[in-house]
N, C-alpha and C. Protein backbone atom coordinates (compact mmCIF):
# COMPACT_ATOMS: atom_id res chain seq x y z
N UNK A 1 7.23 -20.99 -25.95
CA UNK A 1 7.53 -22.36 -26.29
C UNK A 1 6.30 -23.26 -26.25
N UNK A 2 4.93 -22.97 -26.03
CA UNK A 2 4.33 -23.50 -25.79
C UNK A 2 3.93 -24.56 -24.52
N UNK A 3 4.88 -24.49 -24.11
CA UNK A 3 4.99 -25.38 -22.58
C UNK A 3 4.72 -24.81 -21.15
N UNK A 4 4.21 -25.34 -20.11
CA UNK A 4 3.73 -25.43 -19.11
C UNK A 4 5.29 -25.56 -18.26
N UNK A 5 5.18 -24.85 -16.87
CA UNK A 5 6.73 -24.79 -16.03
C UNK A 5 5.86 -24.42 -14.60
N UNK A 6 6.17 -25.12 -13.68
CA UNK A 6 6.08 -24.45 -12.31
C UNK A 6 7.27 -24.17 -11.39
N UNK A 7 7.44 -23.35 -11.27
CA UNK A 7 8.94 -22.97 -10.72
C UNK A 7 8.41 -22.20 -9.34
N UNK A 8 8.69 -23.25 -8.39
CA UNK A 8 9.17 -23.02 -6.91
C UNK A 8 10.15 -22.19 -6.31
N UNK A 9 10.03 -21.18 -5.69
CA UNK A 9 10.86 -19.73 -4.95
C UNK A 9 9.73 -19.19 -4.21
N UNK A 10 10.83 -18.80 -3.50
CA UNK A 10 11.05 -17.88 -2.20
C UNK A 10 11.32 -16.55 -2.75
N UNK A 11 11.95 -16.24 -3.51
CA UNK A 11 12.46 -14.88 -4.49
C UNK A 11 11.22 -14.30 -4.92
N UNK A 12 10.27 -13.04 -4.37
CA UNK A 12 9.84 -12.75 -5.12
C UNK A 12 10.13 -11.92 -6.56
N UNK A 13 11.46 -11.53 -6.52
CA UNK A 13 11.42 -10.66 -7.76
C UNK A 13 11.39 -11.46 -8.69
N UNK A 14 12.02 -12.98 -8.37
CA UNK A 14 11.78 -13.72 -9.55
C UNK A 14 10.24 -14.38 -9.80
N UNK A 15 9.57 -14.71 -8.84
CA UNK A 15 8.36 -14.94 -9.00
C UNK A 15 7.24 -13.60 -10.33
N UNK A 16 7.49 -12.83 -9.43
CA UNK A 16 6.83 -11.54 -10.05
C UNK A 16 7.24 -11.18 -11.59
N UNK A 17 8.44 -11.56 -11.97
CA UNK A 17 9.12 -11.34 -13.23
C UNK A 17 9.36 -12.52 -14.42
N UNK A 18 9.09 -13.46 -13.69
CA UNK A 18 9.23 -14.91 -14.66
C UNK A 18 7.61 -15.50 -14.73
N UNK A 19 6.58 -14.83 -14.04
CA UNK A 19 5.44 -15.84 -13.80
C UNK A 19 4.09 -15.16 -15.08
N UNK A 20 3.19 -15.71 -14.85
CA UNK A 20 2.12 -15.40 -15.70
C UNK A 20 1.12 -15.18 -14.53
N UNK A 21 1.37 -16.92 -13.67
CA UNK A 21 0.34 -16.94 -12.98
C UNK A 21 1.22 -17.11 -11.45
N UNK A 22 0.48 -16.24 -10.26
CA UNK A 22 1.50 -16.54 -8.94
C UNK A 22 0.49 -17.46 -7.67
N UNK A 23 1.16 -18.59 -7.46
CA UNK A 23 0.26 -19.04 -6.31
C UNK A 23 0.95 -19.13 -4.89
N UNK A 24 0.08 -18.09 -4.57
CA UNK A 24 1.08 -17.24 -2.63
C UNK A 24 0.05 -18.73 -1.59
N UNK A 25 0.96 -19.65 -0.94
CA UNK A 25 0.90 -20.19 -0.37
C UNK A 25 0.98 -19.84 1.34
N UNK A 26 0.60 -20.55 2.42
CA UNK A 26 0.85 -20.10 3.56
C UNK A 26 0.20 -21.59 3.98
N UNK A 27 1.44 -22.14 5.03
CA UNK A 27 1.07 -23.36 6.22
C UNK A 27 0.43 -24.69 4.70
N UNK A 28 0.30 -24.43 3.72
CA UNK A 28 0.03 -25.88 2.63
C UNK A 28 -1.08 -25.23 2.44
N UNK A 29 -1.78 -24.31 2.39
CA UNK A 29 -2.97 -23.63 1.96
C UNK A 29 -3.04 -22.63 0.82
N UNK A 30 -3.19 -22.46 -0.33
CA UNK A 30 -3.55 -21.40 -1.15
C UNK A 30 -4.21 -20.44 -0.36
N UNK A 31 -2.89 -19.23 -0.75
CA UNK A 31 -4.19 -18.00 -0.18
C UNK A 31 -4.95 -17.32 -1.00
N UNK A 32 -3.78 -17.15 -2.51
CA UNK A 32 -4.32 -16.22 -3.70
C UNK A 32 -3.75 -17.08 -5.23
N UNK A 33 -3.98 -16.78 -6.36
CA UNK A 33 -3.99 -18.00 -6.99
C UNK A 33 -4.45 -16.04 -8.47
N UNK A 34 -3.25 -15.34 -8.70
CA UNK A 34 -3.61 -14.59 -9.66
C UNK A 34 -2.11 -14.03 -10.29
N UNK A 35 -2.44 -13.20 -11.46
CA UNK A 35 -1.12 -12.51 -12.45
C UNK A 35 -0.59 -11.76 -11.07
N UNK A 36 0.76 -11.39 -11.45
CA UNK A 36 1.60 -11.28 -10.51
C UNK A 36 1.09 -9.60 -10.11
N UNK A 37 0.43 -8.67 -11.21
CA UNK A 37 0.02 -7.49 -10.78
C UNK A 37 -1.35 -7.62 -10.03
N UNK A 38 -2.11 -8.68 -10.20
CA UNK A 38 -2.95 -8.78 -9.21
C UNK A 38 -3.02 -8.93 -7.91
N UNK A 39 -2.08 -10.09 -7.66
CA UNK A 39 -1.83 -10.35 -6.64
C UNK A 39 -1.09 -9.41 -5.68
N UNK A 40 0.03 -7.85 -6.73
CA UNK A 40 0.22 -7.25 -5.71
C UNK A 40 -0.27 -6.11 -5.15
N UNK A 41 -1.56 -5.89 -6.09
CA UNK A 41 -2.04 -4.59 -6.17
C UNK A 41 -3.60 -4.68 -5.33
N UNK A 42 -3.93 -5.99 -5.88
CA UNK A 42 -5.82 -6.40 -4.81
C UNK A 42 -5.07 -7.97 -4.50
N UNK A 43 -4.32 -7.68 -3.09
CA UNK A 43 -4.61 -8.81 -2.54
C UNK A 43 -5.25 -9.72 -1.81
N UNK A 44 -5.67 -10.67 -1.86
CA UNK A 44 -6.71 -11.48 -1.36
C UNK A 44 -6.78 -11.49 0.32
N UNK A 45 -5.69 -11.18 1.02
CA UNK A 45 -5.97 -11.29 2.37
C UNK A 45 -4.97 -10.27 2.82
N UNK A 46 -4.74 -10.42 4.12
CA UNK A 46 -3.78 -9.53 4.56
C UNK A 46 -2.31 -10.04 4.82
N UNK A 47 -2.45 -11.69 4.66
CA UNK A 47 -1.25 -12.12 4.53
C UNK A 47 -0.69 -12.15 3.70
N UNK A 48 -1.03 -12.48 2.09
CA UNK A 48 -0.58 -11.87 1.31
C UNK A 48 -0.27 -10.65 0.44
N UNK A 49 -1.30 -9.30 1.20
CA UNK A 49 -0.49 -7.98 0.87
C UNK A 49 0.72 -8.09 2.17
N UNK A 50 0.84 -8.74 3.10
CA UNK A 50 2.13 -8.44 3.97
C UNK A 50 3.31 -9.42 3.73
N UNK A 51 2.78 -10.56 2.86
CA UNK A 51 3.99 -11.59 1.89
C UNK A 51 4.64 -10.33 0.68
N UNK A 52 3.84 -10.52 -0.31
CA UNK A 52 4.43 -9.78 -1.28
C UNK A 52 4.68 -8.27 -1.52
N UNK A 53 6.03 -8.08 -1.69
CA UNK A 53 6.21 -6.50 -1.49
C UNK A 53 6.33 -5.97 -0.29
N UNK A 54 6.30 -4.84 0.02
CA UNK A 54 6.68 -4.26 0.87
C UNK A 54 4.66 -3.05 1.59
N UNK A 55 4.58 -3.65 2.67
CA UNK A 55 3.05 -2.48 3.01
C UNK A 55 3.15 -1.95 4.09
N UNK A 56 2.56 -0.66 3.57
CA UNK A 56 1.99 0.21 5.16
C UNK A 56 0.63 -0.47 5.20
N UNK A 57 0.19 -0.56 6.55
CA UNK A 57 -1.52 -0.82 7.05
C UNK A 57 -1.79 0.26 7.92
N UNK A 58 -2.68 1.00 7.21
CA UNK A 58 -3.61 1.96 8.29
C UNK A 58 -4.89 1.71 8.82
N UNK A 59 -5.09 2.23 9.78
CA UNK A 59 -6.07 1.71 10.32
C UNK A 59 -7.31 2.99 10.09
N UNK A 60 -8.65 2.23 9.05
CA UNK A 60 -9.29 2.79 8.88
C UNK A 60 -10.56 2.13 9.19
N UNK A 61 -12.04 3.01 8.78
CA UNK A 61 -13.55 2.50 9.35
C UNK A 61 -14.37 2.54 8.37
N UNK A 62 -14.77 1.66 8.34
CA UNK A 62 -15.52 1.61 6.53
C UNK A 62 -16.96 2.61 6.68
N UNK A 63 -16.85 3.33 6.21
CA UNK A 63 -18.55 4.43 6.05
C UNK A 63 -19.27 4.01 4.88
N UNK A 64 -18.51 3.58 4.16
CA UNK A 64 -19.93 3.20 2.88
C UNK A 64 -19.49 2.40 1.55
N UNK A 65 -19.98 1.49 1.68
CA UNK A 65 -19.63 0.89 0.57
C UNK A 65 -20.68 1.22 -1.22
N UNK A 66 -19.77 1.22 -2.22
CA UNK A 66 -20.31 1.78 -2.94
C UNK A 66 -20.40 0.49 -4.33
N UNK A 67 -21.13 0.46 -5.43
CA UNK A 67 -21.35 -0.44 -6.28
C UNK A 67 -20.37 -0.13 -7.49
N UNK A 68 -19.34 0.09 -7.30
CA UNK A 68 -18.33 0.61 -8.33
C UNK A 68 -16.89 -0.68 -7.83
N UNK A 69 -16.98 -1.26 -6.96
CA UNK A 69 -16.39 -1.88 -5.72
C UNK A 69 -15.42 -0.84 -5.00
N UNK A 70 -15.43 0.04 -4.78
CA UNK A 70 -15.25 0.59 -4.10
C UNK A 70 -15.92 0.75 -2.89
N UNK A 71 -15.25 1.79 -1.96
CA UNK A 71 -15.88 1.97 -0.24
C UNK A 71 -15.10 3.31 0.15
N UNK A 72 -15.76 3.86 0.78
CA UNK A 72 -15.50 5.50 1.66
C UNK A 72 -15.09 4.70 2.90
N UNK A 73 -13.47 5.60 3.30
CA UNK A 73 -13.63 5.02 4.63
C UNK A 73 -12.35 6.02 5.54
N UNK A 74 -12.91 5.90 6.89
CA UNK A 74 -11.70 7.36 7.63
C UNK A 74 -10.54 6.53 8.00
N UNK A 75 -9.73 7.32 7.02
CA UNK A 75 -8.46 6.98 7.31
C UNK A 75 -7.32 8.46 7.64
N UNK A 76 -6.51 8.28 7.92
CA UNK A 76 -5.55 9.61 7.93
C UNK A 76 -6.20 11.03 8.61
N UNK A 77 -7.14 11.10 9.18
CA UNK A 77 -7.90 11.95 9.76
C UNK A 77 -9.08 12.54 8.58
N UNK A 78 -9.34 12.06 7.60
CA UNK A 78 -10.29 12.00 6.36
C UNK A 78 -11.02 10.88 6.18
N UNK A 79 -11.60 11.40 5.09
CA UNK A 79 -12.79 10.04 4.32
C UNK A 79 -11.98 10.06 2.99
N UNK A 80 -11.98 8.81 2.55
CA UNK A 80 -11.27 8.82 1.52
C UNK A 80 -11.74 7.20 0.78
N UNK A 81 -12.20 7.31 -0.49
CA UNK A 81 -12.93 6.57 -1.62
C UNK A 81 -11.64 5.93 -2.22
N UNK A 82 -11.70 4.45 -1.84
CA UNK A 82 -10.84 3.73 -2.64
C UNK A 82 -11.13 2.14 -2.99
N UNK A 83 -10.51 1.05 -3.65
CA UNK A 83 -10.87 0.25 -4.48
C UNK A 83 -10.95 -0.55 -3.16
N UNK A 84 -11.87 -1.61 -2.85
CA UNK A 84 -11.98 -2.54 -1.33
C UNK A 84 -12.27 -3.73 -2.28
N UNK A 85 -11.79 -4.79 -1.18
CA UNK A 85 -11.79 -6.10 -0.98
C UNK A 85 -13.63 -6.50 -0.87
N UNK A 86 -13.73 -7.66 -1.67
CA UNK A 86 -15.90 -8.07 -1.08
C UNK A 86 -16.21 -8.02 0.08
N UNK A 87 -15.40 -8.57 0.45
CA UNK A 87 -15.41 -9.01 2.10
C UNK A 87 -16.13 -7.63 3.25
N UNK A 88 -15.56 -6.37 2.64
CA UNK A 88 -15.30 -5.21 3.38
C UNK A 88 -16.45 -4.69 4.13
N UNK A 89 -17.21 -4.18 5.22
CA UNK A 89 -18.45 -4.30 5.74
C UNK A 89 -18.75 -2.93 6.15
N UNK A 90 -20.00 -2.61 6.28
CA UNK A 90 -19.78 -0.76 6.76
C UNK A 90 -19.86 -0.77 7.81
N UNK A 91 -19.35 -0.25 8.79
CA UNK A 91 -18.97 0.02 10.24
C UNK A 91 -18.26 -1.03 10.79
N UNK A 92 -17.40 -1.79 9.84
CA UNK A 92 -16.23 -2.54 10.49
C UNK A 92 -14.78 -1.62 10.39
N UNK A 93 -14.17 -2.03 11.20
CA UNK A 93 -12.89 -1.26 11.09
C UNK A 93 -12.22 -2.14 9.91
N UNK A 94 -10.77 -2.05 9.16
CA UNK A 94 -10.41 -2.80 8.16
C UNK A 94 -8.90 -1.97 7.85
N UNK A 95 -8.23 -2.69 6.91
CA UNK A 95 -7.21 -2.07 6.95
C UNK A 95 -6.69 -1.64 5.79
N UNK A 96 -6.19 -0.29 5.37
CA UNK A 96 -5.65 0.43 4.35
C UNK A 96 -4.68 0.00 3.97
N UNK A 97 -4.20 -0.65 2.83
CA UNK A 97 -3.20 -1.17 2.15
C UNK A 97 -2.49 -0.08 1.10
N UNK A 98 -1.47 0.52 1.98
CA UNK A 98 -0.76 1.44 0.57
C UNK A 98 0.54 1.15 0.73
N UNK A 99 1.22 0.99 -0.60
CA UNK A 99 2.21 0.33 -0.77
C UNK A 99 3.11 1.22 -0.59
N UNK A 100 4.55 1.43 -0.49
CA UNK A 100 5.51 2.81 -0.20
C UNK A 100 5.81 3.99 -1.20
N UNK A 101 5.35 3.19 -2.80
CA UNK A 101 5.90 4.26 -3.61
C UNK A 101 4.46 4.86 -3.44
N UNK A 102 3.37 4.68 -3.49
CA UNK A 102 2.20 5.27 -3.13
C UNK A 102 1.92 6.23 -2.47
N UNK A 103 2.64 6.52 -1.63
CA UNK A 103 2.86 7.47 -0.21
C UNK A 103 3.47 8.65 -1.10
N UNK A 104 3.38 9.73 -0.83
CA UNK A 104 3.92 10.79 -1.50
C UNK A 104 4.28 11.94 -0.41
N UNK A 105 4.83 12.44 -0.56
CA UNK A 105 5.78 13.64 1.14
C UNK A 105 5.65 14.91 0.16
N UNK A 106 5.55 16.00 0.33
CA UNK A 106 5.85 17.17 0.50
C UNK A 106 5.98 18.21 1.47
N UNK A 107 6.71 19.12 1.21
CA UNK A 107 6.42 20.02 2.42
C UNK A 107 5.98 21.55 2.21
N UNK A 108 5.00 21.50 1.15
CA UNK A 108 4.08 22.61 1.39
C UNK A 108 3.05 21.95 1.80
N UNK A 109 1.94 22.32 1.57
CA UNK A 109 0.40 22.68 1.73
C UNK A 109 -0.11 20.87 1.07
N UNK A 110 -0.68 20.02 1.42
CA UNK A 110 -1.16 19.05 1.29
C UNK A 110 -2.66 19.18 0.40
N UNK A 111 -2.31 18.52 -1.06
CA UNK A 111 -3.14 18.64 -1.88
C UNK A 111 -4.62 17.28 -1.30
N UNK A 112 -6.03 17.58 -1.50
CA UNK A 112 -6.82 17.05 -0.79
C UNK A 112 -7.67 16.90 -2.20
N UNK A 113 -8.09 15.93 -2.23
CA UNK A 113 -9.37 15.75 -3.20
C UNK A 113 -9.91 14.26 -2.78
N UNK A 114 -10.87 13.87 -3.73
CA UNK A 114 -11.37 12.13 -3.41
C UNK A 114 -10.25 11.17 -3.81
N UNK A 115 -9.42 11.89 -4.76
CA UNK A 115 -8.38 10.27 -4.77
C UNK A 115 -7.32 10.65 -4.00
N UNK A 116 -7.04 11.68 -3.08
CA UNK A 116 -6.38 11.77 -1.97
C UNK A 116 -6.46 12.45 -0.90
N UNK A 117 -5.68 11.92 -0.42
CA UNK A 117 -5.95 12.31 1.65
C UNK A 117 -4.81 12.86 1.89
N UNK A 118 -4.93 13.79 2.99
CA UNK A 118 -3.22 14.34 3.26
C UNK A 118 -3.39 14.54 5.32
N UNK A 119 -1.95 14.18 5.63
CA UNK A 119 -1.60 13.94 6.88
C UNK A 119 -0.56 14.90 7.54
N UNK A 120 0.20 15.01 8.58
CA UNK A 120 1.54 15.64 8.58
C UNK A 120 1.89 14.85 9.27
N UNK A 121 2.87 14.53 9.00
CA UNK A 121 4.02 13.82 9.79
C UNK A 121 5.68 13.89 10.15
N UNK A 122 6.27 13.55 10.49
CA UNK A 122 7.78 13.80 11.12
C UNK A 122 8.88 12.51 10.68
N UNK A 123 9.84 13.17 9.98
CA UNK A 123 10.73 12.04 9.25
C UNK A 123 11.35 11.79 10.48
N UNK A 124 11.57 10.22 10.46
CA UNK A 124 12.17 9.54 11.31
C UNK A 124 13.13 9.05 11.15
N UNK A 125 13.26 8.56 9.92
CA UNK A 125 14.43 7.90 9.23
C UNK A 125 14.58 8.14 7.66
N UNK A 126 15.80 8.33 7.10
CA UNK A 126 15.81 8.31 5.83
C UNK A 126 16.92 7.48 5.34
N UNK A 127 16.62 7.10 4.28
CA UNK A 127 17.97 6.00 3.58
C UNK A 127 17.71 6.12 2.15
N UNK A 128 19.19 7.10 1.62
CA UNK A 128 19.70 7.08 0.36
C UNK A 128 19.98 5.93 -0.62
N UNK A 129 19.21 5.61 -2.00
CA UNK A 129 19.64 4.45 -2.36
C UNK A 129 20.07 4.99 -3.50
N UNK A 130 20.42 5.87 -3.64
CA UNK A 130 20.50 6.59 -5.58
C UNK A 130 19.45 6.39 -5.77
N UNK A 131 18.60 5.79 -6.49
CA UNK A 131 17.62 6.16 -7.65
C UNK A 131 16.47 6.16 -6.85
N UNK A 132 16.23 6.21 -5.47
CA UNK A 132 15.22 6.20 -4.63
C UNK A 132 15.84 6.31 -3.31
N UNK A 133 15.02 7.73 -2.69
CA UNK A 133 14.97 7.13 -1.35
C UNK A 133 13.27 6.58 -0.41
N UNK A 134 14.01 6.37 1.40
CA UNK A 134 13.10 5.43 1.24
C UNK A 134 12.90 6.22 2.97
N UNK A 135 11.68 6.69 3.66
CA UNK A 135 11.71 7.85 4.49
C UNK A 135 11.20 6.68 5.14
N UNK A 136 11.00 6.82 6.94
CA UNK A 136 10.00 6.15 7.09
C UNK A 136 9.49 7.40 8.42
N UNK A 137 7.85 7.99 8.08
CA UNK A 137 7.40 9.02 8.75
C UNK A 137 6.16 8.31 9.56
N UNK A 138 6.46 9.56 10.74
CA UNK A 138 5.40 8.80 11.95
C UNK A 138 4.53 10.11 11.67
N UNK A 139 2.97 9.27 11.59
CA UNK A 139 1.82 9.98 11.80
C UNK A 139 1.04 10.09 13.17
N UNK A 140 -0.03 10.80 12.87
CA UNK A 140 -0.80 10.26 14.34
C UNK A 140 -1.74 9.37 14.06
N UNK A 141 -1.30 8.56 12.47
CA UNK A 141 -2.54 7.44 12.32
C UNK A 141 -1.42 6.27 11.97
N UNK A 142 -0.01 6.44 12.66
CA UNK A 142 1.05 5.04 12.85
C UNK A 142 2.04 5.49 11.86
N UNK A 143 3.04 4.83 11.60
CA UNK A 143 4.41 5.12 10.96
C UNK A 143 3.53 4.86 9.59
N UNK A 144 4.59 4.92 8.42
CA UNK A 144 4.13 4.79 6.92
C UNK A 144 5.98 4.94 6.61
N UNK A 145 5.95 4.10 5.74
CA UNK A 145 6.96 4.15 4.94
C UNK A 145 6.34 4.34 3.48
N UNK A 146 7.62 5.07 3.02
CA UNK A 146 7.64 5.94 1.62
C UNK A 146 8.79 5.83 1.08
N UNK A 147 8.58 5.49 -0.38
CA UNK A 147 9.85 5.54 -1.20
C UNK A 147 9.27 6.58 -2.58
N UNK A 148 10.46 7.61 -2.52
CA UNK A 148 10.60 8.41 -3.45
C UNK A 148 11.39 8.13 -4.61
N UNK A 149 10.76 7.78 -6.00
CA UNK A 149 11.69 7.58 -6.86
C UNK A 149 12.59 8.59 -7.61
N UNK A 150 13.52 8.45 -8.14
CA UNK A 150 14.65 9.54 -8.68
C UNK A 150 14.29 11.21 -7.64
N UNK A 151 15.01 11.57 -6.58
CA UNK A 151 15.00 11.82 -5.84
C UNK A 151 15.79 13.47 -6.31
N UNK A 152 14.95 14.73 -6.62
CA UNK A 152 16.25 15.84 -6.33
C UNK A 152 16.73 15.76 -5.29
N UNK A 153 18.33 16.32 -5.29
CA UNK A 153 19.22 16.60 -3.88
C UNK A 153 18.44 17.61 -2.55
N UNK A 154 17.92 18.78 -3.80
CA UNK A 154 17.43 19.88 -2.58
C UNK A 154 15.96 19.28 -2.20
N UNK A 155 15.28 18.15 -2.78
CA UNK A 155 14.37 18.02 -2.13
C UNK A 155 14.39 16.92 -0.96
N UNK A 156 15.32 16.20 -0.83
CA UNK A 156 15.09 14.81 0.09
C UNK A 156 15.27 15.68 1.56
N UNK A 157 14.17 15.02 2.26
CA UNK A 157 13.87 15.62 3.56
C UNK A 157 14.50 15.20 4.67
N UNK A 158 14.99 16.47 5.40
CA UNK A 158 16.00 16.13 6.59
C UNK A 158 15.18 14.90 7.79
N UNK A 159 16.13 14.69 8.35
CA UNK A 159 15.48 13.85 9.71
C UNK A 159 14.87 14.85 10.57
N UNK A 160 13.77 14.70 11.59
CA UNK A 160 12.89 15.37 12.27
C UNK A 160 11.57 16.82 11.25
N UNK A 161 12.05 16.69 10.11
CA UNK A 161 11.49 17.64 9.12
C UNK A 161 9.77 17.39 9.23
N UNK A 162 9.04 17.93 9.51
CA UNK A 162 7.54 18.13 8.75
C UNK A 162 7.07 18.00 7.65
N UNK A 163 6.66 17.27 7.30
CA UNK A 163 6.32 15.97 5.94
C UNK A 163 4.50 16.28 5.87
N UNK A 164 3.48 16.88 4.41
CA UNK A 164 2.84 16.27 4.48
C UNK A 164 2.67 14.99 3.91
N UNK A 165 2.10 14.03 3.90
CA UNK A 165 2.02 12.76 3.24
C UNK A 165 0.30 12.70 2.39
N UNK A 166 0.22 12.36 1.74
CA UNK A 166 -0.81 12.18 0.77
C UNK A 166 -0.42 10.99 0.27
N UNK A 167 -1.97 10.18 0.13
CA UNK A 167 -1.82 8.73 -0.20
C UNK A 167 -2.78 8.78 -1.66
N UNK A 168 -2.34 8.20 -2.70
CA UNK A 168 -3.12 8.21 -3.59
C UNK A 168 -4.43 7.02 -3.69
N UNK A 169 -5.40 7.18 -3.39
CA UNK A 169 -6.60 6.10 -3.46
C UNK A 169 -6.97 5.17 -4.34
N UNK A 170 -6.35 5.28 -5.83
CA UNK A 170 -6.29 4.80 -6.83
C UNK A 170 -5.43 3.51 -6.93
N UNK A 171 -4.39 3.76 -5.98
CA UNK A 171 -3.01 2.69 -6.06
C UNK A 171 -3.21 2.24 -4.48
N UNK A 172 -4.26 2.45 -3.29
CA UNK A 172 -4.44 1.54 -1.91
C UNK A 172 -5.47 0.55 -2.18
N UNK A 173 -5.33 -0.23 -1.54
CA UNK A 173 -6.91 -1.75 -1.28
C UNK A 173 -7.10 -1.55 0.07
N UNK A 174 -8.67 -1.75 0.18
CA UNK A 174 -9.01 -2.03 1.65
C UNK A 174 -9.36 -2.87 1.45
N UNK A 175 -8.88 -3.69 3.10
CA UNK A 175 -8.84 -4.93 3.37
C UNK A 175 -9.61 -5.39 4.66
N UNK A 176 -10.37 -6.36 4.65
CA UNK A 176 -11.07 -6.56 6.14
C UNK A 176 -9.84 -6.60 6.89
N UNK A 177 -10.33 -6.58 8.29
CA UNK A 177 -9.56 -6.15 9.65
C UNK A 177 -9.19 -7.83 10.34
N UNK A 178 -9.14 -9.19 9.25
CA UNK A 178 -9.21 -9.95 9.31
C UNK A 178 -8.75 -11.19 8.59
N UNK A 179 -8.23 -12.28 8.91
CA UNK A 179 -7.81 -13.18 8.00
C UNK A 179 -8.78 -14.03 7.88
């Protein structure tokens, strides 16, 4: 229509689905001020990857930052190369932003390369939604929640089951250890 609209919500699905441009507020302050896939994919702080959507935070150590914007950093008992925040510093601790469908479970043998890391962990909880379920597994680098989309029957994993988890590096942000 050619026209200009600012539409005020609390809803993100409607934010995320009606917007062009999203401005994530906190206390009367702009935190982030971008398209709605920006904002949920490289978010500007840690309050707004923990506003919008749903995040795991791992706790990782930055080893090297690289000119691609990327950074190497130990997370999950690995080193693992993924897209970082400017801010991000080498030998600060900082935090791994992977979102739940990101998280991936199997229970063979944990595939390992640079765009992923693999863990084992123990299902703690699971919840059937039909077209996804949604696990939430404890590591020895903190819980992680995971959602599996369109789900086979024989594969959804019992409670107490042995899970590896692999995070894809392509789809996490690191984030300083800081607001």
């Amino acid at each position: 229509l050619g026209i200009t609209s600012i539409f005020v919500t609390h809803d993100q699905d409607e934010a995320m689905t009606m917007s062009d441009r999203i401005v994530v507020m906190s206390k009367g302050c702009i935190e982030q001020v971008g398209a709605p896939s920006e904002v949920y994919r490289r978010p500007a702080s840690m309050f707004v990857a923990d506003f919008i959507g749903r995040a795991n935070f791992l706790d990782a150590e930055v080893e090297a930052i690289h000119g691609d914007g990327t950074a190497t950093a130990a997370v999950l008992g690995d080193s693992l190369r993924v897209p970082a925040h400017p801010d991000v510093v080498v030998g600060d601790t900082a935090q791994l932003l992977v979102r739940p469908e990101s998280v991936h479970l199997s229970t063979g043998a944990a595939e390992k390369s640079e765009r992923a890391t693999g863990d084992v962990g123990r299902v703690l909880n699971t919840v059937f939604y039909g077209s996804t379920v949604e696990y939430e597994i404890e590591t020895d680098s903190g819980n992680l929640i995971a959602s599996v989309s369109d789900p086979v029957a024989a594969d959804v994993l019992d409670l107490q089951s042995v899970a590896h988890v692999r995070v894809e590096s392509d789809r996490a942000w690191l984030l300083p250890d800081r607001e």
